[in-house]
Protein backbone atom coordinates (compact mmCIF):
# COMPACT_ATOMS: atom_id res chain seq x y z
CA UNK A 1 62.08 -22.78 47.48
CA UNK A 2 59.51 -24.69 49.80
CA UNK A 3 55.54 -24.45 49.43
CA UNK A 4 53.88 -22.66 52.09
CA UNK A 5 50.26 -22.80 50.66
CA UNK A 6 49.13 -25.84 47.29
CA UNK A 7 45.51 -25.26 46.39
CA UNK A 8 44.16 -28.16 44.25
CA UNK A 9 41.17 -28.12 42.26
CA UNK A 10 39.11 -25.45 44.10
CA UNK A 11 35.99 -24.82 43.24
CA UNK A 12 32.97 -22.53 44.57
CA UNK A 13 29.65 -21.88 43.41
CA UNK A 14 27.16 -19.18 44.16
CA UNK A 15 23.54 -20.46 43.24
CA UNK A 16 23.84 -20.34 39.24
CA UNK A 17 27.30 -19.14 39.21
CA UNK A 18 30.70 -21.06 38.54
CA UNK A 19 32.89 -18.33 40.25
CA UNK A 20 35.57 -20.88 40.71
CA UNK A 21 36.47 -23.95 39.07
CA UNK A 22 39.13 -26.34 39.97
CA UNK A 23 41.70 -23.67 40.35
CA UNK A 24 44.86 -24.86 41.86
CA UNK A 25 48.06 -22.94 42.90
CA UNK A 26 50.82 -22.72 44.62
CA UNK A 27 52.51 -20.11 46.71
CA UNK A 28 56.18 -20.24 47.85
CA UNK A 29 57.81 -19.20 50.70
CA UNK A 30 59.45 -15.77 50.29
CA UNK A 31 58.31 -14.94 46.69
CA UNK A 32 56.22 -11.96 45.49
CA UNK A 33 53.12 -13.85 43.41
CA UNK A 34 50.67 -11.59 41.72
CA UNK A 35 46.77 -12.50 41.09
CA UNK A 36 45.62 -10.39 38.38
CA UNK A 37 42.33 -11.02 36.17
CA UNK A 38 39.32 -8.58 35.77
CA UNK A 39 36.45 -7.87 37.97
CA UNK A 40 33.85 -11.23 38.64
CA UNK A 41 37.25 -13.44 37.00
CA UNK A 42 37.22 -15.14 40.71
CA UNK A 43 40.13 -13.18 42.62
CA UNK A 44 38.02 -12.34 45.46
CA UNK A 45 36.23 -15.58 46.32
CA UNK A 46 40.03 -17.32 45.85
CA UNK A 47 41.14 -14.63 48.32
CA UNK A 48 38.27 -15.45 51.06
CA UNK A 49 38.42 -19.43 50.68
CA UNK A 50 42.67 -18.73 51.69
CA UNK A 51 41.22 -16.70 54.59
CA UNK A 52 38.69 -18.62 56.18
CA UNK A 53 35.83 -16.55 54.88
CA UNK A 54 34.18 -18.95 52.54
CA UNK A 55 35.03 -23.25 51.97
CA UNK A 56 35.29 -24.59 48.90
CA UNK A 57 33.40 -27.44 47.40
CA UNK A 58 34.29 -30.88 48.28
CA UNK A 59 36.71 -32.44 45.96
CA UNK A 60 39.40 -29.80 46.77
CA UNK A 61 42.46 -29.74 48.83
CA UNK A 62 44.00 -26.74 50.67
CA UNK A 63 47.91 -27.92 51.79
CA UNK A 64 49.73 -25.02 54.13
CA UNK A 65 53.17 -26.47 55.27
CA UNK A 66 52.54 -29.51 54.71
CA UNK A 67 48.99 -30.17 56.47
CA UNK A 68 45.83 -30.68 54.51
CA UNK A 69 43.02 -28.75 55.46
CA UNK A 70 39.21 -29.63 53.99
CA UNK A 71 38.74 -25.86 54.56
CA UNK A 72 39.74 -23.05 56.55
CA UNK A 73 38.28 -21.00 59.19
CA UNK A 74 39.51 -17.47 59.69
CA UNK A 75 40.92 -18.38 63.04
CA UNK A 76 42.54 -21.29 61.37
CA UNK A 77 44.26 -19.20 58.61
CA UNK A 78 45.17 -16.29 60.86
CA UNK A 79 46.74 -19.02 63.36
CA UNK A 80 48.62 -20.37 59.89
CA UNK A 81 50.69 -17.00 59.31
CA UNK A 82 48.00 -15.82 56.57
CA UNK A 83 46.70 -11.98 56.50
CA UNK A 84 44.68 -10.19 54.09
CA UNK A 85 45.00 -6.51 53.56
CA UNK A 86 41.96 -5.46 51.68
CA UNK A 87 41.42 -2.58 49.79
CA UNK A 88 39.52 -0.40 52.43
CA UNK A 89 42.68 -1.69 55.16
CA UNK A 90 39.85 -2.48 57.22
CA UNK A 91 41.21 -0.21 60.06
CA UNK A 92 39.34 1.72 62.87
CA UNK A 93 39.63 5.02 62.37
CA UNK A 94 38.85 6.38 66.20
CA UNK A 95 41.52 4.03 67.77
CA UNK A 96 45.45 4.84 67.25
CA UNK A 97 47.77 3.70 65.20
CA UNK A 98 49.34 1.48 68.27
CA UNK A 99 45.82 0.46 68.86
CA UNK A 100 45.19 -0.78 65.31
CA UNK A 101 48.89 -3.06 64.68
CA UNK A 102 48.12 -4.47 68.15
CA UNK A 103 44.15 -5.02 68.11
CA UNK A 104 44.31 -8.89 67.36
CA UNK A 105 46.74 -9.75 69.66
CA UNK A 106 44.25 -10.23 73.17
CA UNK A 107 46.55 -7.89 74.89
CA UNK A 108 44.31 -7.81 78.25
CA UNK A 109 43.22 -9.52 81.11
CA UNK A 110 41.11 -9.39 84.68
CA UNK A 111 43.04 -6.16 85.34
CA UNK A 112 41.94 -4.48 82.17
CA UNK A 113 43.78 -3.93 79.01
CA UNK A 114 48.04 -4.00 79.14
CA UNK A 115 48.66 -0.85 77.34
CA UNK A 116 52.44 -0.92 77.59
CA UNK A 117 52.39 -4.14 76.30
CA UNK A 118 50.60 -2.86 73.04
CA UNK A 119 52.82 -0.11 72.59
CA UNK A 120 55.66 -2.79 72.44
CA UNK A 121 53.76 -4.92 70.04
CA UNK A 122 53.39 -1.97 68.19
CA UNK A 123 56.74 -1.10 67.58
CA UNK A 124 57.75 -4.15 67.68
CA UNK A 125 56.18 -4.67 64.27
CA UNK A 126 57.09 -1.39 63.00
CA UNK A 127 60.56 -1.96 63.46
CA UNK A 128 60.11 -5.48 61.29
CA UNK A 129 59.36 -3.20 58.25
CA UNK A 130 61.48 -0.66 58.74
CA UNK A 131 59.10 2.26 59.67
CA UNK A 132 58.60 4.87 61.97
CA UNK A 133 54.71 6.28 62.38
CA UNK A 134 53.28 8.24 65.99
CA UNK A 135 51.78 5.39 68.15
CA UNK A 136 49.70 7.88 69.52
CA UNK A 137 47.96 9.06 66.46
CA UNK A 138 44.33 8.36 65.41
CA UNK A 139 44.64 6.75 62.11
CA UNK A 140 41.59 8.89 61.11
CA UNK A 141 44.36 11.65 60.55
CA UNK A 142 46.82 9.79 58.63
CA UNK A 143 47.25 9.75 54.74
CA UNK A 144 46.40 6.99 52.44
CA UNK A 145 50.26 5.55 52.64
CA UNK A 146 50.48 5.77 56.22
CA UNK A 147 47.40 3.86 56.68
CA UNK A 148 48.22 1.00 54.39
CA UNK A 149 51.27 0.73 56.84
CA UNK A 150 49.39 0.53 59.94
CA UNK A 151 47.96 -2.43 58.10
CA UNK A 152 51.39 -3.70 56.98
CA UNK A 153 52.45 -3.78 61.10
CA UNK A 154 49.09 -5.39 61.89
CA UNK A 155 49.98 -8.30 59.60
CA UNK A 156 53.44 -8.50 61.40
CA UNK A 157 52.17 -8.44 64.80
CA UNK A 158 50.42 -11.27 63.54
CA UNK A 159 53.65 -13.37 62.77
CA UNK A 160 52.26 -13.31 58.94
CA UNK A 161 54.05 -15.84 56.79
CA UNK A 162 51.32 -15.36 53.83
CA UNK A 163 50.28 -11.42 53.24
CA UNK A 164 47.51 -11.27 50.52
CA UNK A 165 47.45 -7.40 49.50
CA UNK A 166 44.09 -6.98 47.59
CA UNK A 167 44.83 -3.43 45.71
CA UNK A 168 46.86 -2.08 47.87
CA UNK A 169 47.71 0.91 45.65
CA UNK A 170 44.76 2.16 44.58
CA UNK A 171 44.94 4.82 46.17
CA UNK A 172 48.50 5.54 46.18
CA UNK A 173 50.55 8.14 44.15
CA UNK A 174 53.37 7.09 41.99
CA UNK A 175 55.66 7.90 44.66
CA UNK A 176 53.70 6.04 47.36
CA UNK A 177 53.38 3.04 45.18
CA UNK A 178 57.44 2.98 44.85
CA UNK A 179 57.61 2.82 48.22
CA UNK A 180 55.52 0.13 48.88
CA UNK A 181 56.74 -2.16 46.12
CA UNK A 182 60.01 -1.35 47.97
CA UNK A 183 58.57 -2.80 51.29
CA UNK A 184 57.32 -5.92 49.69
CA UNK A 185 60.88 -6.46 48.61
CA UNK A 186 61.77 -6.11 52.01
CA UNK A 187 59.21 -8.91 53.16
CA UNK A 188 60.38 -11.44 50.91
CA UNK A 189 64.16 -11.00 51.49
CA UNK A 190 62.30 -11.62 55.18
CA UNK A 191 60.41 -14.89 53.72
CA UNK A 192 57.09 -13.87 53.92
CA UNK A 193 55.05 -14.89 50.66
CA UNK A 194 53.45 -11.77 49.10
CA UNK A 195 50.50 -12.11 47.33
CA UNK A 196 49.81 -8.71 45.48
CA UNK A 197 46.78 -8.03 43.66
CA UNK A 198 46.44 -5.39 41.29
CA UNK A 199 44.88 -3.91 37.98
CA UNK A 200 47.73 -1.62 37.56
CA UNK A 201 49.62 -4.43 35.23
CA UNK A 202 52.94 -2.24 34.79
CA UNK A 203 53.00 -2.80 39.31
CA UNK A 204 52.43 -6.35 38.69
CA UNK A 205 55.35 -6.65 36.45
CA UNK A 206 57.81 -4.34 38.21
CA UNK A 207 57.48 -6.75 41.66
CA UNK A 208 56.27 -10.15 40.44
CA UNK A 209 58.46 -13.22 40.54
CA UNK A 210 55.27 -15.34 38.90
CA UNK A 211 51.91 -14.02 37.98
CA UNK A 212 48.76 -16.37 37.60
CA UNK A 213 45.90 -14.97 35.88
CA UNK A 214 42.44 -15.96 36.46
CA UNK A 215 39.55 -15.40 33.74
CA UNK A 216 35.75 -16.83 34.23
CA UNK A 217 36.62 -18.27 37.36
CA UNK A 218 39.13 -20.85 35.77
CA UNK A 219 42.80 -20.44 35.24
CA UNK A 220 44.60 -19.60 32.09
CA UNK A 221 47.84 -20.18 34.06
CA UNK A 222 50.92 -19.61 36.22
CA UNK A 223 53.59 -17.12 34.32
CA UNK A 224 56.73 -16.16 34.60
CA UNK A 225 57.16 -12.03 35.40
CA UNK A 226 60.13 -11.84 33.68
CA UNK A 227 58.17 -13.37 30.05
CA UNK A 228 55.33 -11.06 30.85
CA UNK A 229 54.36 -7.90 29.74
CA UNK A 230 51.14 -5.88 29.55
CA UNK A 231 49.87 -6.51 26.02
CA UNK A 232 50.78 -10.37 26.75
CA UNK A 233 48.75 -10.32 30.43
CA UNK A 234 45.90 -8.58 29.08
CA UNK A 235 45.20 -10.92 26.66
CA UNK A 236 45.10 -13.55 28.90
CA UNK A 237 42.75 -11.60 31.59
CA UNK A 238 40.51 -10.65 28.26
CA UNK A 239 40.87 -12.39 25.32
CA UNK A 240 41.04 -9.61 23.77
CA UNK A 241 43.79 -7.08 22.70
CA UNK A 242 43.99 -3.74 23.51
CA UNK A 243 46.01 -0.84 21.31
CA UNK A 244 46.26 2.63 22.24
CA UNK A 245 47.74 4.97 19.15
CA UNK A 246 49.12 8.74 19.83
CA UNK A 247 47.20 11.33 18.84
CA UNK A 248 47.78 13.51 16.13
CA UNK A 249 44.86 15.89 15.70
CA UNK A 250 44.91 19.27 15.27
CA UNK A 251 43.13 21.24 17.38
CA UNK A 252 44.44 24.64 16.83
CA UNK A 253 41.47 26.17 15.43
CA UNK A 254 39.20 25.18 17.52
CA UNK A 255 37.23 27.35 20.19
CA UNK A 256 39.31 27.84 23.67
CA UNK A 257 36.79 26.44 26.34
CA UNK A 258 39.03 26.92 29.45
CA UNK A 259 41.53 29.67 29.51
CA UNK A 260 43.23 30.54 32.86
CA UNK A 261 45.98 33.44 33.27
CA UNK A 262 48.19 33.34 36.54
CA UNK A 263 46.25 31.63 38.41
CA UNK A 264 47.40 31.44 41.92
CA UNK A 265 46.71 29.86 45.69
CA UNK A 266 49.08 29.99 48.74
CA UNK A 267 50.49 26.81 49.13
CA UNK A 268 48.64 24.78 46.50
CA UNK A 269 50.01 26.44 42.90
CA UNK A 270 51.22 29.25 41.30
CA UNK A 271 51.27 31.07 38.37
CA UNK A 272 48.90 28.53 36.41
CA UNK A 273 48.36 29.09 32.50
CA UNK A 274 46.65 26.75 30.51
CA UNK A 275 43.95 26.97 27.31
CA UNK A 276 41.72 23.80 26.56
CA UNK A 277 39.90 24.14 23.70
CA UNK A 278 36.44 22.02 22.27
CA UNK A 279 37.23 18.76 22.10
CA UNK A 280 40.61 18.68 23.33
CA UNK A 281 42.01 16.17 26.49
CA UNK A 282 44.59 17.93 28.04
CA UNK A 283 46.81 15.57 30.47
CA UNK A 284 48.24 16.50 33.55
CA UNK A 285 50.41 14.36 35.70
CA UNK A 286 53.01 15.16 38.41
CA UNK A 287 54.13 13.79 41.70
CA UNK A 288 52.46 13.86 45.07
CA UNK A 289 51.93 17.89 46.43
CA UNK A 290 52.20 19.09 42.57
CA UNK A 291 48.76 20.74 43.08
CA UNK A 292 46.90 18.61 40.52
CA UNK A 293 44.30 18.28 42.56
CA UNK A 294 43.95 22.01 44.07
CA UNK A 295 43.65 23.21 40.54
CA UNK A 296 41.13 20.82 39.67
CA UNK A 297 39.29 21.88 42.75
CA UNK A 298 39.85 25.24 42.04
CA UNK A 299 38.70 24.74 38.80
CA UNK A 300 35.23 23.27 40.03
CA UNK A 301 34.84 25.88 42.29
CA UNK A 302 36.09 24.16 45.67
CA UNK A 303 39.00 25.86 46.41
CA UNK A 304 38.72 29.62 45.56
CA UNK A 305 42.44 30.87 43.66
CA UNK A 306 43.66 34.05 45.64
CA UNK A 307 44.87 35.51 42.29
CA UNK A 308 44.46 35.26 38.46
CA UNK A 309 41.71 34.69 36.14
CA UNK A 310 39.55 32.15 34.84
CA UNK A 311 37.76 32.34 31.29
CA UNK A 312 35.29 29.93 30.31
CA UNK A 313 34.51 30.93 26.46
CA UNK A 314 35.83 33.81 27.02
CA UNK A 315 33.65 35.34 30.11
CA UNK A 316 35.45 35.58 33.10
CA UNK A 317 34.43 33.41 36.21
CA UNK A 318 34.35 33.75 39.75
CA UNK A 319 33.78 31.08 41.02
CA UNK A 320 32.69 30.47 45.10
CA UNK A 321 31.04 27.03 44.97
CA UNK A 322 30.93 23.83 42.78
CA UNK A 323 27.17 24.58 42.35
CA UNK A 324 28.33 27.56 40.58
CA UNK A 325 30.78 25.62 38.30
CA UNK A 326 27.93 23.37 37.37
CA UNK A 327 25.85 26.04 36.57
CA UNK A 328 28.64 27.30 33.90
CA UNK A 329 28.60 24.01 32.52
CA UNK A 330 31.86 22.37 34.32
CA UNK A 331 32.06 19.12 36.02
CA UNK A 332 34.13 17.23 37.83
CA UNK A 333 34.78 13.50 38.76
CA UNK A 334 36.45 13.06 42.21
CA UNK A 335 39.66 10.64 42.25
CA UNK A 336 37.77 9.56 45.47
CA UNK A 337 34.29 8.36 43.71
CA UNK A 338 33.72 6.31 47.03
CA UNK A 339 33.36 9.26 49.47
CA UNK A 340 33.13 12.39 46.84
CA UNK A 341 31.80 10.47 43.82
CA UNK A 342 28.76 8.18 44.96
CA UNK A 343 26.38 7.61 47.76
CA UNK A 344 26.68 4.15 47.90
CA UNK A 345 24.09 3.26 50.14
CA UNK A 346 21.82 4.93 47.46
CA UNK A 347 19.75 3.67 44.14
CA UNK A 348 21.97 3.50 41.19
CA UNK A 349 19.16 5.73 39.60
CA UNK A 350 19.34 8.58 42.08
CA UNK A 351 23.44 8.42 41.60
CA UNK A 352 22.95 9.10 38.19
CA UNK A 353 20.23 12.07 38.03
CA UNK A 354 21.51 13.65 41.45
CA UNK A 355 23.19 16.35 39.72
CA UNK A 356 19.85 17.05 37.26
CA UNK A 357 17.16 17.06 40.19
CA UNK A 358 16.23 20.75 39.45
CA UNK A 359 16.10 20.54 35.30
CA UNK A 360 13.54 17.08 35.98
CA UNK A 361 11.88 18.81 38.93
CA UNK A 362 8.19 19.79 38.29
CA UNK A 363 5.10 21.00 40.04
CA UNK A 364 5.50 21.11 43.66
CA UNK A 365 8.95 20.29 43.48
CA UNK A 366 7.59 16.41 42.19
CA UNK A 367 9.64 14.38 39.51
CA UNK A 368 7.33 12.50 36.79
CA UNK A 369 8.26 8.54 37.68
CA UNK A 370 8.38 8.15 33.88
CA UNK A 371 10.76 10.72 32.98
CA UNK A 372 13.17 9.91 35.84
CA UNK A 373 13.03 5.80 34.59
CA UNK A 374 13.48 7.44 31.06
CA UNK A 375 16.34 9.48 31.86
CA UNK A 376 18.34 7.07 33.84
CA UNK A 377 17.68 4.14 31.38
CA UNK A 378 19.21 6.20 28.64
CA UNK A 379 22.23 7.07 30.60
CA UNK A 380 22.52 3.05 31.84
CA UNK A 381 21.80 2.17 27.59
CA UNK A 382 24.72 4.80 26.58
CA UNK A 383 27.44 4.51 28.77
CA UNK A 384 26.71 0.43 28.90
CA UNK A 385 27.12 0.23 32.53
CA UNK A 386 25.82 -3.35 33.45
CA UNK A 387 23.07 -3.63 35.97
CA UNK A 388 20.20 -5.75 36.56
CA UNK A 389 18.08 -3.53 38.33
CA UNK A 390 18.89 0.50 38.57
CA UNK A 391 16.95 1.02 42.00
CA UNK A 392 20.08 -1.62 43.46
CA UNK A 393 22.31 0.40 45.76
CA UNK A 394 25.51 1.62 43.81
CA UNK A 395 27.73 0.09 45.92
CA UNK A 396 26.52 -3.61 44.59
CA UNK A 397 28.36 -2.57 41.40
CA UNK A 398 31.82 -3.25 39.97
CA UNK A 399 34.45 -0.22 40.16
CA UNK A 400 33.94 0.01 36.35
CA UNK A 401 30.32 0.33 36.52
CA UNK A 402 30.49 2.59 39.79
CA UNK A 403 32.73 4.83 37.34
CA UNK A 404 30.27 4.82 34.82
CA UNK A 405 28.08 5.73 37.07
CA UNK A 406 29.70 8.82 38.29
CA UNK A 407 30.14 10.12 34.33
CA UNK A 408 26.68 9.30 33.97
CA UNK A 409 25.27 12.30 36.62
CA UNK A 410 27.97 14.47 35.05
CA UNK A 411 27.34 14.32 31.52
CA UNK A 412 23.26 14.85 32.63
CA UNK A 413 24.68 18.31 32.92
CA UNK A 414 25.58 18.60 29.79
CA UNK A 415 29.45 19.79 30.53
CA UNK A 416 31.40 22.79 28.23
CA UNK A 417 34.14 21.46 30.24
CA UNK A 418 35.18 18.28 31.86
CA UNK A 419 37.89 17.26 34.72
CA UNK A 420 38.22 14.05 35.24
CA UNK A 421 40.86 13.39 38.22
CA UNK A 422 42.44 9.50 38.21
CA UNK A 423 38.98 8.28 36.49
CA UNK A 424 40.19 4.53 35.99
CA UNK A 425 41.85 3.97 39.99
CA UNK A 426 40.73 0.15 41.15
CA UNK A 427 39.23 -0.20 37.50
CA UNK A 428 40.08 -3.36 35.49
CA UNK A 429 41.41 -2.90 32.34
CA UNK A 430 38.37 -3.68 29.89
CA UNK A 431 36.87 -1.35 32.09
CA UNK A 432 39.16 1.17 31.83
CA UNK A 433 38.86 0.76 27.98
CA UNK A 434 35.26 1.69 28.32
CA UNK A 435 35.81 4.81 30.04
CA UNK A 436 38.21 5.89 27.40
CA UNK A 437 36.26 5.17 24.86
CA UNK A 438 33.41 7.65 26.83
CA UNK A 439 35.92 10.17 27.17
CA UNK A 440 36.79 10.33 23.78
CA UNK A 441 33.23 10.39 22.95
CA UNK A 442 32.53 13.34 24.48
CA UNK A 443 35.90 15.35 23.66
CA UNK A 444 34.29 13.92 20.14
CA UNK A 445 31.56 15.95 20.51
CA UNK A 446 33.11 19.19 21.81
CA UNK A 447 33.34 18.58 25.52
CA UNK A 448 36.90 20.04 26.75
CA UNK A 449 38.38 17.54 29.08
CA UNK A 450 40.91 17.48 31.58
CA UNK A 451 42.85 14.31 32.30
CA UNK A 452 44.55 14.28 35.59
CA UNK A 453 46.49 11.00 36.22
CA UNK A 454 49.64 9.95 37.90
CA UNK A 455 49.60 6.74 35.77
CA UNK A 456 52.09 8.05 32.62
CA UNK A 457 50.83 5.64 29.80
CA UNK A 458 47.13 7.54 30.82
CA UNK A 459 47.96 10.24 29.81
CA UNK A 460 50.29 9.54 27.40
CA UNK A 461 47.80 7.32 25.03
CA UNK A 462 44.34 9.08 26.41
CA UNK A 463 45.40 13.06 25.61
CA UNK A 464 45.92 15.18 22.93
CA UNK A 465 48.50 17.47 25.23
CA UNK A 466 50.10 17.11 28.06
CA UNK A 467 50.85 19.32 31.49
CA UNK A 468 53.89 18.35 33.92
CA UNK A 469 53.33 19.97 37.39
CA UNK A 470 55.70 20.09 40.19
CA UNK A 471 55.69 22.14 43.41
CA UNK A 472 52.67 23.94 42.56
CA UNK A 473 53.72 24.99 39.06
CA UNK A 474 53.57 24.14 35.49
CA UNK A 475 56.93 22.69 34.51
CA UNK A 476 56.51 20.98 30.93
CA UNK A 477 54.09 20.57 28.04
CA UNK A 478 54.25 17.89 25.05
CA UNK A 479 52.29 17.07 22.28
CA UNK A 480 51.46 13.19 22.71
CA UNK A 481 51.93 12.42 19.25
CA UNK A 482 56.01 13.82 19.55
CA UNK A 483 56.16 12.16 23.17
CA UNK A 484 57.43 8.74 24.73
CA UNK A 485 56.87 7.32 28.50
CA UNK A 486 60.33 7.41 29.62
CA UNK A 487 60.74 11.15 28.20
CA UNK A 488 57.81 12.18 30.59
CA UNK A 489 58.60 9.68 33.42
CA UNK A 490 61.98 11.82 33.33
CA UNK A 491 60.11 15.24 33.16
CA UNK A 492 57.88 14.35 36.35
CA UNK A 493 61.23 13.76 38.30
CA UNK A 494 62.87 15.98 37.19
């Protein structure tokens, strides 16, 4: 197979920081190469000296098809065949979906823009890839999937030989993420090198042909898939070793925290029982449209049930806003922590006391400077989230640390019960350990918890119980300690 891209010996440097040292790769035409390593390893400034963004150090070569290139600019790489689909898709959300595939291709002139001639370009690319989406629709109103398609067409329009897809599944559900692994199979039977970039290690495995794994900004090396497997590839992104055991503690005496009797929305779920009791995690997992979600909301007070009850130590709730469910002692952390989580143009500080403003609140509505610092250093000390300075904005943090972040306001509040809905998406898997371990500190100290993942080894390894839902409705429970992966990977699709 012949070499589209050989990196040699790249390096980069930012002030006191080695983020990259004489790294060098390779990238073949029509194979599916995977960049794993954890957050600040050097992914990302790899990723921008392919596209033009940043230049390496001198002593480096970048070789695409045979040319050498000191470094890149981003006109240079696009005009090479090489696209980058970040994480956000980096989409406009007012313009349409034709709009978006076609925006880099200068389809316009002294007579104004060609609009038919976008439209072709359009579905032109769609066609490539095997899809079918409304040309006409703003992409503002499309899901998650649909969106990381638009960005899948823009790449074709753009001839890609090279697509770099920086966690492009995220955001996905199980069943969205089988679908797009099935598309990048699709692009290399088509030739197109697919770099895919991921924390979800079981994805990398399932659609690698060779993994390289970056740590401190150096190498380790350039693996096999097929000799891989997640213990083995997270020692080499860590060092370290990870080991999750089932659970096998009894929690049938304890106090029932959450008890909920039919409960019932039109469209969303139906007939809903569950009991979580003081320190119990309670998994629940399930395809896209099981409802996980609209029970969780429902739960927080978001999404009012049209019938059944709720019991929360045994008094009956009804509940008509989330300020209400915090008030009863329930909280909730958003699978969305960007947009529902964190307001990331904000201070860390004020992320992690903005659900506690009225308990630290004094005269004239005034918080003491002192007992604000106090309270946020403790949470920053106890839930070791890594910052230099907690009056940064939030968004200057890691995903791991942004998590932490978002547990930090909640447990302020000192929850009875806590939902925590796909806590460890776009987290790297030392940080996912530290959540985890958080969790099962607080289920530790009598906090009920909800687990809501599509990720089956989450739940799995991270509950004491476990929910299947499916159409709206609870369809399966297991004990973790009497279950295996594949016997709930068959429940869910069922």
């Amino acid at each position: 197979m012949a070499s589209f891209l050989e990196l040699t010996n790249i390096s980069k440097r930012f002030g006191g920081v080695q983020a990259l040292a004489d790294v060098s790769l390779t990238l073949e035409a029509g194979e599916v190469h995977c960049l794993v390593g954890e957050n600040g390893s050097g992914k990302s400034t790899l990723i921008k000296i392919i596209s033009g963004v940043q230049a390496p150090e001198s002593g480096g070569h970048i070789v695409i098809e045979g040319r050498e290139y000191a470094h890149l600019t981003p006109v240079e790489s696009t005009r090479c065949g090489i696209q980058v689909i970040y994480q956000d898709l980096s989409l406009f959300p007012n313009l349409t979906v034709a709009e978006n595939i076609a925006v880099g291709q200068h389809l316009g002139g002294f007579h104004g823009v060609n609009w038919d001639q976008i439209r072709q370009v359009a579905k032109k690319a769609m066609e490539r890839i095997g899809v079918s989406l409304d040309l006409d629709a703003k992409v503002s109103d499309l899901s998650i999937a649909n969106r990381q398609l638009v960005a899948i067409c823009r790449a074709m329009a753009a001839d890609a030989k090279l697509v770099i897809m920086d966690e492009p599944t995220a955001s996905l559900t199980r069943h969205e993420v089988d679908s797009l692994l099935s598309l990048v199979r699709d692009l290399k039977r088509k030739n197109i090198c697919i770099v895919f970039v991921s924390h979800r290690l079981d994805e990398v495995l399932e659609v690698a042909e060779r993994v390289t794994v970056l740590r401190d900004g150096k190498k380790v090396g350039t693996f096999d898939a097929s000799e891989m497997n997640n213990r083995k590839l997270g020692v080499l992104m860590t060092g370290k070793e990870f080991h999750y055991a089932l659970s096998e503690t009894d929690l049938s005496a304890q106090e029932t925290v959450l008890s909920v009797r039919n409960l019932g929305r039109s469209g969303d779920y139906a007939g809903i029982n569950l009991d979580v009791r003081a320190g119990e995690i309670v998994g629940i997992t399930g395809l896209l449209g099981s409802g996980r979600t609209e029970l969780a909301l429902s739960l927080f007070g978001m999404n009012p049930p049209e019938t059944g009850e709720i019991r929360l130590r045994g008094k009956a709730l009804a509940l008509k806003s989330n300020r209400e469910a915090i008030d009863h002692g329930i909280a909730y952390v958003s699978e969305d922590r960007l947009t529902m989580g964190l307001v990331l143009e904000q201070p860390i500080s004020s992320n992690a006391i903005v659900t506690i403003l009225d308990k630290l609140a004094r005269r004239f509505n005034l918080i003491p400077a002192d007992e604000r610092s106090e309270t946020v250093d403790r949470w920053v000390k106890d839930l070791s989230i890594k910052v230099s300075n907690t009056e940064n904005p939030v968004k200057t943090l890691s995903g791991g640390n942004q998590q932490r972040v978002v547990l930090a306001k909640w447990m302020a509040t000192s929850p009875q019960l806590l939902i925590l809905d796909s806590p460890t998406v776009g987290v790297d898997i030392s940080a996912k350990d530290g959540i985890y371990e958080i969790v099962r500190g607080l289920a530790a100290k009598g906090v009920a918890v909800i687990l809501i993942s599509d990720e089956i080894p989450e739940v799995l390894y991270h509950s004491h119980r476990i929910l299947i839902m499916r159409n709206g409705k609870i369809t399966g429970e297991f004990d973790a300690h009497k279950s295996s992966e594949d016997e709930l990977r068959v429940a869910v699709n069922a």
